[in-house]
N, C-alpha and C. Protein backbone atom coordinates (compact mmCIF):
# COMPACT_ATOMS: atom_id res chain seq x y z
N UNK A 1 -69.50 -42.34 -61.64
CA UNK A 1 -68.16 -42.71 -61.24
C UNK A 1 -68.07 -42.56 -59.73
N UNK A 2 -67.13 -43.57 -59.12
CA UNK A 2 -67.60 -43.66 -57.57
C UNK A 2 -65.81 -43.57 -57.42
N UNK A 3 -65.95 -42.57 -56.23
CA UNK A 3 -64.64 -41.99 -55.61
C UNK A 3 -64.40 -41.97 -54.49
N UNK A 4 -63.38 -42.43 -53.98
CA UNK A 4 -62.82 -41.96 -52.24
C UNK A 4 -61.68 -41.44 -52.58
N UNK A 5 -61.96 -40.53 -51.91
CA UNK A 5 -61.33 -39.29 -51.81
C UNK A 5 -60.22 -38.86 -50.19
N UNK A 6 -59.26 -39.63 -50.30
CA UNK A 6 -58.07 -39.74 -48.83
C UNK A 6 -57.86 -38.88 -48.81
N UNK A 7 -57.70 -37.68 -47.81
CA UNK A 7 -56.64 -37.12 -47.24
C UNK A 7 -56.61 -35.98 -48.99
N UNK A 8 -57.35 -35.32 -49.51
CA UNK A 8 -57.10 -35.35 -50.90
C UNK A 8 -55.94 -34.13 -51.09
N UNK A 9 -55.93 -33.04 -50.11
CA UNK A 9 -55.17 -31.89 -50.16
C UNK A 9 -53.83 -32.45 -50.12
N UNK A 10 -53.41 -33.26 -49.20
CA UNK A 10 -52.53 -33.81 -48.83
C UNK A 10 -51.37 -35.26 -49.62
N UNK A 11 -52.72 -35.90 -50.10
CA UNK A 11 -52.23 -37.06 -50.69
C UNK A 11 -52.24 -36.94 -52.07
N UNK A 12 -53.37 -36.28 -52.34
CA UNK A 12 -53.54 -36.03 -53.92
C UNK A 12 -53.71 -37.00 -54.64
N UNK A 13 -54.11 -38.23 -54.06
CA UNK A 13 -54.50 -39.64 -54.68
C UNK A 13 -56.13 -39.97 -54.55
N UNK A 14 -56.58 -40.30 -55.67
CA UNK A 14 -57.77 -40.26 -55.93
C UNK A 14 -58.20 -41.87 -55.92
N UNK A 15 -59.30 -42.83 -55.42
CA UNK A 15 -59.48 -44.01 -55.90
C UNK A 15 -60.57 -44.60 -56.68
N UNK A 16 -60.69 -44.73 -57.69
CA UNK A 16 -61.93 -44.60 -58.56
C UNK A 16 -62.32 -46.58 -58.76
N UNK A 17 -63.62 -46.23 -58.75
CA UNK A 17 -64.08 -47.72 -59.04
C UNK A 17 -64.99 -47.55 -60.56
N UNK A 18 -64.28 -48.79 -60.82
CA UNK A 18 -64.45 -48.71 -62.34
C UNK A 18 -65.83 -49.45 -62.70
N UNK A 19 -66.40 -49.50 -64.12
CA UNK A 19 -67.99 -49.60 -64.31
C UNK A 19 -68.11 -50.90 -63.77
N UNK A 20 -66.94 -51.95 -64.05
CA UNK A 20 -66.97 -53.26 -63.88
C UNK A 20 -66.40 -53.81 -62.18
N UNK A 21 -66.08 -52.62 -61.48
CA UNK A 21 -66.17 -53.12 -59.86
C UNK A 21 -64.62 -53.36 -59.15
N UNK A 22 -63.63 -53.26 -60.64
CA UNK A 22 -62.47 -53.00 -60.26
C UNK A 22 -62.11 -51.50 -59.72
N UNK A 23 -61.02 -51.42 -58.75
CA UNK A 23 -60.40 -50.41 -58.19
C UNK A 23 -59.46 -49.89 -59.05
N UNK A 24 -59.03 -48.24 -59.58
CA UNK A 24 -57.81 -48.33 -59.60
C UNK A 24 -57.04 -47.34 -59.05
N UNK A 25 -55.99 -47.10 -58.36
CA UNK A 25 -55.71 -45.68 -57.65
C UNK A 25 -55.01 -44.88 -58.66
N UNK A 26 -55.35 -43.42 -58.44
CA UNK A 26 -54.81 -42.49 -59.25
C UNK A 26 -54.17 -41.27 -58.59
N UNK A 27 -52.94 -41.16 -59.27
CA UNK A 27 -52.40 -39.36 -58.41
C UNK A 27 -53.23 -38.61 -58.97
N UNK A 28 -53.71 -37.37 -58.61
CA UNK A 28 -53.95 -36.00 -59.00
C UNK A 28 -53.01 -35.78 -59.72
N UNK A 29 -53.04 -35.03 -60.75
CA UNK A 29 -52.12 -34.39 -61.80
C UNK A 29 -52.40 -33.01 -61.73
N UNK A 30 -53.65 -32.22 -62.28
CA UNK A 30 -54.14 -31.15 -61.89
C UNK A 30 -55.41 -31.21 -61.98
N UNK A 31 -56.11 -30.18 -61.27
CA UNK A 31 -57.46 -29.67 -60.99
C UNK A 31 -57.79 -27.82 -61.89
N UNK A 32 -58.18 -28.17 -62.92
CA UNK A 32 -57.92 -26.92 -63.66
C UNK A 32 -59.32 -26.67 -64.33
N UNK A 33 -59.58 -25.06 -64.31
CA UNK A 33 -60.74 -24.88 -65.57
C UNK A 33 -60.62 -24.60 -66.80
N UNK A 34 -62.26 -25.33 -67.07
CA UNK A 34 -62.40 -24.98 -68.49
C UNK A 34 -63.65 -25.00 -68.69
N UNK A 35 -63.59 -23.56 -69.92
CA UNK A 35 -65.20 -23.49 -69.75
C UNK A 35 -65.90 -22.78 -68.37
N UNK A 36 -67.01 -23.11 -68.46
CA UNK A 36 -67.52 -22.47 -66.80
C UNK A 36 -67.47 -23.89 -65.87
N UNK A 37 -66.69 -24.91 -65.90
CA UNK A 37 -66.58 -25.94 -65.23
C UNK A 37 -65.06 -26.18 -64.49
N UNK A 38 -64.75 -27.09 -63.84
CA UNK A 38 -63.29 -27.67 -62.92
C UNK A 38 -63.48 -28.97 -63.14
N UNK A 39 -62.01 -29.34 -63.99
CA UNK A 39 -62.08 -30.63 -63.90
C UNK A 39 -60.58 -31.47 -63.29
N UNK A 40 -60.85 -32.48 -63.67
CA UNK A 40 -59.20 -32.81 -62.59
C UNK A 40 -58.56 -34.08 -63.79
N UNK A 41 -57.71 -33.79 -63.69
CA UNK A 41 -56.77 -34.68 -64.17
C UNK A 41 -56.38 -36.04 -63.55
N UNK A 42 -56.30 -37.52 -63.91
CA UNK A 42 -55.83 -38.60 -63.44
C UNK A 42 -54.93 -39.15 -63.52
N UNK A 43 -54.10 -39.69 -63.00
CA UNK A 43 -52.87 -40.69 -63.96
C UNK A 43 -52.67 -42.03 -62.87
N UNK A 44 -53.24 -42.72 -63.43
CA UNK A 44 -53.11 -44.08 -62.66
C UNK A 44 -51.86 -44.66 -61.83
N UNK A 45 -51.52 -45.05 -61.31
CA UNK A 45 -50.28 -45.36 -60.62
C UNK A 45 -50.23 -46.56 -60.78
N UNK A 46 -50.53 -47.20 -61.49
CA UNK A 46 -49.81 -48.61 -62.13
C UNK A 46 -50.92 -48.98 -63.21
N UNK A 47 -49.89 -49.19 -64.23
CA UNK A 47 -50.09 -48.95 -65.82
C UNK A 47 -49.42 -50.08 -66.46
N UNK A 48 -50.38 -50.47 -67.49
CA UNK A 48 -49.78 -51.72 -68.18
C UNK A 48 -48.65 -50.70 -69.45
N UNK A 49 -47.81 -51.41 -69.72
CA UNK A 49 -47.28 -50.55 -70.74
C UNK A 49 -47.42 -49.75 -72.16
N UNK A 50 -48.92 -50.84 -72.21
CA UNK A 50 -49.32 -49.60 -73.27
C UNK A 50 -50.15 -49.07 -72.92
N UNK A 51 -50.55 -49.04 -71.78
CA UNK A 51 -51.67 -47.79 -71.38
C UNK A 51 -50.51 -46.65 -70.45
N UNK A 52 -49.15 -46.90 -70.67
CA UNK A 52 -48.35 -45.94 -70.02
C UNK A 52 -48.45 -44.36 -70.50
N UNK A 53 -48.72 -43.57 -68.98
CA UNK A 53 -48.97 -42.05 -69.76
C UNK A 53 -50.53 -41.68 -69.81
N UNK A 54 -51.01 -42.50 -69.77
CA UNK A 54 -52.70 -42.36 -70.24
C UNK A 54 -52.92 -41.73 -68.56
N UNK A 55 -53.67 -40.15 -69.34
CA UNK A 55 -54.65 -39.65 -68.27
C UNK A 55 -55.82 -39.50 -68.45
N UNK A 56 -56.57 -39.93 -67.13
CA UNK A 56 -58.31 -39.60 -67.19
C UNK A 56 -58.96 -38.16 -67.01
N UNK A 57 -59.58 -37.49 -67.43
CA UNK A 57 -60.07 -36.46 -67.30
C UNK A 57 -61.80 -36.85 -66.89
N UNK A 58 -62.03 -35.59 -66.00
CA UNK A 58 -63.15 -35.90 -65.28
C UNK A 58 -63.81 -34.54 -65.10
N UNK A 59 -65.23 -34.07 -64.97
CA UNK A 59 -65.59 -32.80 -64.71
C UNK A 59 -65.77 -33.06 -62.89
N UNK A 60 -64.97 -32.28 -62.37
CA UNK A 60 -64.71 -32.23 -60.96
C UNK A 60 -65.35 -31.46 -60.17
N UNK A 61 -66.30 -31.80 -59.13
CA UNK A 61 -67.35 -30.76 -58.47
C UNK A 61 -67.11 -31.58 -57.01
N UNK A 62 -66.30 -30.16 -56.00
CA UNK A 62 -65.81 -30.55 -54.55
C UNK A 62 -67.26 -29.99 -53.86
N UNK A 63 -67.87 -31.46 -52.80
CA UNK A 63 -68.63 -30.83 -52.14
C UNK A 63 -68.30 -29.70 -50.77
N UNK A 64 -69.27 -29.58 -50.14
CA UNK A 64 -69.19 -29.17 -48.62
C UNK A 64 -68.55 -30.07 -48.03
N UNK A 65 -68.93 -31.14 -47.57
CA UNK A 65 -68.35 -31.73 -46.94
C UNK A 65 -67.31 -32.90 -46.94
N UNK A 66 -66.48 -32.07 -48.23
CA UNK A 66 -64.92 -32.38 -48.80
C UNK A 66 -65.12 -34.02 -49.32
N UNK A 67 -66.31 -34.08 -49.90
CA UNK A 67 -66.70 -35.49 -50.63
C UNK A 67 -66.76 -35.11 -52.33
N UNK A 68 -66.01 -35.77 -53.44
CA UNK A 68 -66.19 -35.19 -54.81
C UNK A 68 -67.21 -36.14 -55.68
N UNK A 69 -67.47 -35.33 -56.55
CA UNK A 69 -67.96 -35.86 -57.89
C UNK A 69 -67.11 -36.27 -58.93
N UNK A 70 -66.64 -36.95 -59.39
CA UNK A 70 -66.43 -36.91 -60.86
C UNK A 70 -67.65 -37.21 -61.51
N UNK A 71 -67.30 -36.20 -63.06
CA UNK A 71 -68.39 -36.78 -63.92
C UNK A 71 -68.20 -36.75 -65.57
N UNK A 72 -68.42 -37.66 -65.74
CA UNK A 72 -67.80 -38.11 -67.02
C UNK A 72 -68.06 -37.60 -67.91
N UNK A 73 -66.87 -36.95 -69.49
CA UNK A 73 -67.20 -35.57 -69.96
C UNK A 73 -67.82 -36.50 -71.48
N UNK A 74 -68.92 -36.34 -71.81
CA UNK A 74 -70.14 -36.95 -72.43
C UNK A 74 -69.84 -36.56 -73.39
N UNK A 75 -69.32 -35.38 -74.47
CA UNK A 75 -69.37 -34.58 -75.66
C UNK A 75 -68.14 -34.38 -75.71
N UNK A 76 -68.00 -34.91 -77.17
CA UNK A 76 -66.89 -34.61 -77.94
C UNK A 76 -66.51 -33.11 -77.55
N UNK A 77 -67.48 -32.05 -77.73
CA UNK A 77 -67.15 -30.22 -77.68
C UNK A 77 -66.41 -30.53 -76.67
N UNK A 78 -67.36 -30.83 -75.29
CA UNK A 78 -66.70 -30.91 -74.17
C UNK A 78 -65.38 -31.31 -74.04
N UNK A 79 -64.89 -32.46 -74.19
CA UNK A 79 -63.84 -33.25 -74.01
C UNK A 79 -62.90 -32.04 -75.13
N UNK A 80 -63.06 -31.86 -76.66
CA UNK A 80 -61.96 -30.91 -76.89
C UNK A 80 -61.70 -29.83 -76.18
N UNK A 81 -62.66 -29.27 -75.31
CA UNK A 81 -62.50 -27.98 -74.69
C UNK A 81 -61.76 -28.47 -73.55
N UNK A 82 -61.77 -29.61 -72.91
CA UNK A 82 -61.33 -29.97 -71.72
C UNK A 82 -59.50 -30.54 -71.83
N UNK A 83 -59.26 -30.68 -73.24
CA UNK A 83 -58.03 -31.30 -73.48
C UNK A 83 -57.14 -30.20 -73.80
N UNK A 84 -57.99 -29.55 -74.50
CA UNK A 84 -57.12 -28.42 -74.36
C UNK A 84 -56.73 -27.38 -73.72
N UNK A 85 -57.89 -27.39 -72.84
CA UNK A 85 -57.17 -26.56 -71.54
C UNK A 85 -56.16 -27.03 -70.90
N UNK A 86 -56.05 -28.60 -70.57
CA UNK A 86 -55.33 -29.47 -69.57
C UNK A 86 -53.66 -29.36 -70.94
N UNK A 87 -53.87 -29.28 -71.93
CA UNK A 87 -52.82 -28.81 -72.60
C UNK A 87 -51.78 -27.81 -72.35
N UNK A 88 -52.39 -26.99 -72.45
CA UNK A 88 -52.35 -25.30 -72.36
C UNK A 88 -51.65 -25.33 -71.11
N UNK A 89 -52.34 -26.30 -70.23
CA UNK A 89 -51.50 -25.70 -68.37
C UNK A 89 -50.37 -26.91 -68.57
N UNK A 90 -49.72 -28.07 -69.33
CA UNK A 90 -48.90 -28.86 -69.24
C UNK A 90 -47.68 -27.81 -69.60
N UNK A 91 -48.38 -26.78 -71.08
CA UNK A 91 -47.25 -26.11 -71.83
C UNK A 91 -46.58 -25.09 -70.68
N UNK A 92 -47.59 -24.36 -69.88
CA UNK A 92 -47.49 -23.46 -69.12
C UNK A 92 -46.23 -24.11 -68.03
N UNK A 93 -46.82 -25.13 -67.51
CA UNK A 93 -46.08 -25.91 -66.98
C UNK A 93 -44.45 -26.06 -66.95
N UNK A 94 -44.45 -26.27 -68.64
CA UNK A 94 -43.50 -26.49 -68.86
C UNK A 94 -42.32 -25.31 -68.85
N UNK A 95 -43.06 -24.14 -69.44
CA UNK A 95 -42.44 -23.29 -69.89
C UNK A 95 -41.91 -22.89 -68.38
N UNK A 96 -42.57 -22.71 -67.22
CA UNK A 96 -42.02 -22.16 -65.98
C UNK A 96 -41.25 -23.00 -65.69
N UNK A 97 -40.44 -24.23 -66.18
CA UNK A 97 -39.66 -24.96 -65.30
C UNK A 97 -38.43 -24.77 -66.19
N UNK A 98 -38.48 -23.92 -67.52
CA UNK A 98 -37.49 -23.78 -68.66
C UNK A 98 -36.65 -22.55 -67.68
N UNK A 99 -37.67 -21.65 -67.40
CA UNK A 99 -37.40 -20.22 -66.34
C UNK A 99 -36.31 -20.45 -65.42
């Protein structure tokens, strides 16, 4: 998966090029662990309506020289372990904004 990475602290917009050579831009949602890994959350910024809501999950590795990896989570284990963490911090989420 191929990424530019703007301004990322700041903008929190990610731009991913897809297998087939299309672009699509994405906000950051969160950057959270799971497992002994960091992965980041996607949400596209323009969405057909039934792909409305749909987020990408990615195993996220920031280099040195503030250039990233995504890498695509291959295993079912993986991916349940990864959804449910990104769960867990939506609920968390939520619950502090009930506060």
């Amino acid at each position: 998966m191929s990424t530019d990475m703007q301004d990322f602290e700041e903008e929190s917009t990610v731009t991913l090029t897809l297998d087939d050579g299309t672009e699509l831009e994405c906000a950051v949602v969160a950057i959270f662990p799971a497992g002994s890994n960091e992965y980041i959350a996607l949400l596209p910024l323009e969405q057909d309506d039934e792909e409305e809501g749909e987020v990408f999950l990615y195993r996220f590795i920031q280099k040195e020289n503030d250039e990233i990896d995504l890498i695509n989570i291959e295993s079912d284990e993986e991916y349940e372990l990864v959804t449910d963490a990104f769960e867990e911090l939506l609920d968390e989420e939520e619950f502090n904004d009930m506060e």
